[in-house]
Each structure stands twice: as C-alpha cells, then as structure tokens.
Protein backbone atom coordinates (compact mmCIF):
# COMPACT_ATOMS: atom_id res chain seq x y z
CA UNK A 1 -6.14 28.82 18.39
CA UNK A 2 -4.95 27.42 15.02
CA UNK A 3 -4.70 23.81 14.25
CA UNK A 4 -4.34 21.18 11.92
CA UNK A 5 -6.79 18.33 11.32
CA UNK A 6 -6.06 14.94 9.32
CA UNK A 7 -9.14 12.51 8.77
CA UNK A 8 -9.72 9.15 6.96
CA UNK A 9 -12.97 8.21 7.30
CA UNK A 10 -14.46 4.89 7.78
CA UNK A 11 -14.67 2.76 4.54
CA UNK A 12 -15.81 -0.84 3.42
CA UNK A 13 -12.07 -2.76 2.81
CA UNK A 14 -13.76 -5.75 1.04
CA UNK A 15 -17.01 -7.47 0.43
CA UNK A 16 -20.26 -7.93 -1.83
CA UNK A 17 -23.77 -7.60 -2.66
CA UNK A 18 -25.68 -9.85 -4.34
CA UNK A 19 -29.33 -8.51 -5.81
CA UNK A 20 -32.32 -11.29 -7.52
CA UNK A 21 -34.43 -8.55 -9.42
CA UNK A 22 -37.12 -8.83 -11.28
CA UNK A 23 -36.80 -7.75 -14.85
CA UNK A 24 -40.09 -8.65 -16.68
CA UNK A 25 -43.37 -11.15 -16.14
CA UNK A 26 -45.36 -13.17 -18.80
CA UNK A 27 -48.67 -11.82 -19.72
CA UNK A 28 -49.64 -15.34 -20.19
CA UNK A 29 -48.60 -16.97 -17.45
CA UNK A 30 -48.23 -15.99 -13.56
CA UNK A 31 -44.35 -15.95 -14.06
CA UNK A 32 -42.12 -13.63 -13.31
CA UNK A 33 -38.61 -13.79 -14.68
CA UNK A 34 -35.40 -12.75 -12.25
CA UNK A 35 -32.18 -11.60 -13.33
CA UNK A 36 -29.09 -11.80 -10.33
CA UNK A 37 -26.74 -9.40 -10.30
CA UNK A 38 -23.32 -8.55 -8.24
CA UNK A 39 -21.82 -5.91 -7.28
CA UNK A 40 -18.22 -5.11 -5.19
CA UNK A 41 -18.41 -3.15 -2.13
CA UNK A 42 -15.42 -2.56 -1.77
CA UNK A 43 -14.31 1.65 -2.71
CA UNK A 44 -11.80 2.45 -5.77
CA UNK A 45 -9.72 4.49 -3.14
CA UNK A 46 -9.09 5.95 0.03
CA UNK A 47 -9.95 9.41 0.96
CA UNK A 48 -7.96 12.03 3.13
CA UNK A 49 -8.90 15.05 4.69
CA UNK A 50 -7.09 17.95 5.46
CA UNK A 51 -7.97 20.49 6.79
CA UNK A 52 -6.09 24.05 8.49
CA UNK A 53 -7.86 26.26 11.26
CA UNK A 54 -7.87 29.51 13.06
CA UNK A 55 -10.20 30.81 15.87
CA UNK A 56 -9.83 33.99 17.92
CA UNK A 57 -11.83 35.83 20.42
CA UNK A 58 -11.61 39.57 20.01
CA UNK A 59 -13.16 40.70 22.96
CA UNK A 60 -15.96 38.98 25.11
CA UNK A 61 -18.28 39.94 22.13
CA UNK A 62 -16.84 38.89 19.64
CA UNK A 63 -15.57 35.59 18.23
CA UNK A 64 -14.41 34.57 14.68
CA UNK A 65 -13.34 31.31 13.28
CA UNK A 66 -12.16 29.75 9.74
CA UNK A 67 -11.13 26.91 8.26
CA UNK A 68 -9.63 26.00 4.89
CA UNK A 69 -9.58 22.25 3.45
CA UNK A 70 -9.00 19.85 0.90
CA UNK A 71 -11.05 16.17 0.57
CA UNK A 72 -8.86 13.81 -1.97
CA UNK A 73 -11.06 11.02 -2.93
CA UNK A 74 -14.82 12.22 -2.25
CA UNK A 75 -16.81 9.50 -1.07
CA UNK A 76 -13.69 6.77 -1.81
CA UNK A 77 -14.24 7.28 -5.45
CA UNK A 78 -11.14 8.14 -7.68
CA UNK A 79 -12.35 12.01 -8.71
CA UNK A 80 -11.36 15.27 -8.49
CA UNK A 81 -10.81 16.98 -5.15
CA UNK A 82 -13.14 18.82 -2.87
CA UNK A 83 -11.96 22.60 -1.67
CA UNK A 84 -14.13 24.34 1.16
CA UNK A 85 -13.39 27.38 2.88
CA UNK A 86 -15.81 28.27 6.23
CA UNK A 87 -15.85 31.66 8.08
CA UNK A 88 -17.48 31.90 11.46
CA UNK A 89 -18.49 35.34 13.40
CA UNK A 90 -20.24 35.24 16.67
CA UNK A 91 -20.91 39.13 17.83
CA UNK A 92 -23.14 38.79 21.26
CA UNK A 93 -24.56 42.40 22.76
C-alpha cells in the first residue's frame, strides 16, 4: 500500500480575547489595581501537511510500515518546517 496524505488542520480564522488582570494591590488600602489587556486569536498562517506512505506485509508474520512528512507552518505560526520520518515493524510468532 503506498499513499499520499494532505492535511490542514482546524484553525481559529478570526476573533479575540480580552484578559482584566491584576497587576499590583495597595498595602494601605484593600485595593487592588487591574490592568486589561487584548490579544488576536486569530493564527499568522496556515499550516499544511504532507505526508508520503508505504506499508507491506511480508508474510503473515511480518508487517512493516513508513512514512515520511513535512508540516509548513507548525502550530499556524510563520516558522521553520517540521520533518518526521516513522518506521513500523510488526513480527508476530
């Protein structure tokens, strides 16, 4: 078997959080003072993965798989690619 795989995984396409922390409190007085801050939800790009695959079954013993891939975008963020290569053997007596 040998196949080809092509995945975009779910992302956020817009939004925002809003956060009311607090920051620091009056030794004084029973006051605490807040600061609000915003943040954007939404990802700095879109990532693709790609991915090639091979399985065979030697005999009714043995089985062996791999794959070979490439992620561009980890995680939606705009960095470097991800390589992974993955062998499988399955040897039953």
């Amino acid at each position: 078997t040998f196949g080809i795989k092509l995945v975009s995984p779910l992302r956020v396409r817009s939004g925002s959080v809003a956060f009311n922390l607090p920051v620091a409190r009056d030794l004084y007085e029973d006051r605490v003072y807040r600061e609000n801050y915003t943040a954007s939800l939404k990802p700095e790009a879109r990532e693709y993965d790609v991915a090639f695959f091979y399985a065979n079954q030697f005999s009714s013993d043995v089985f062996w798989a791999g794959e070979t891939g490439l992620r561009l975008n980890p995680d939606h963020q705009s960095q470097e690619p991800d390589y992974r290569a993955l062998f499988k053997l399955n040897w039953s007596w």
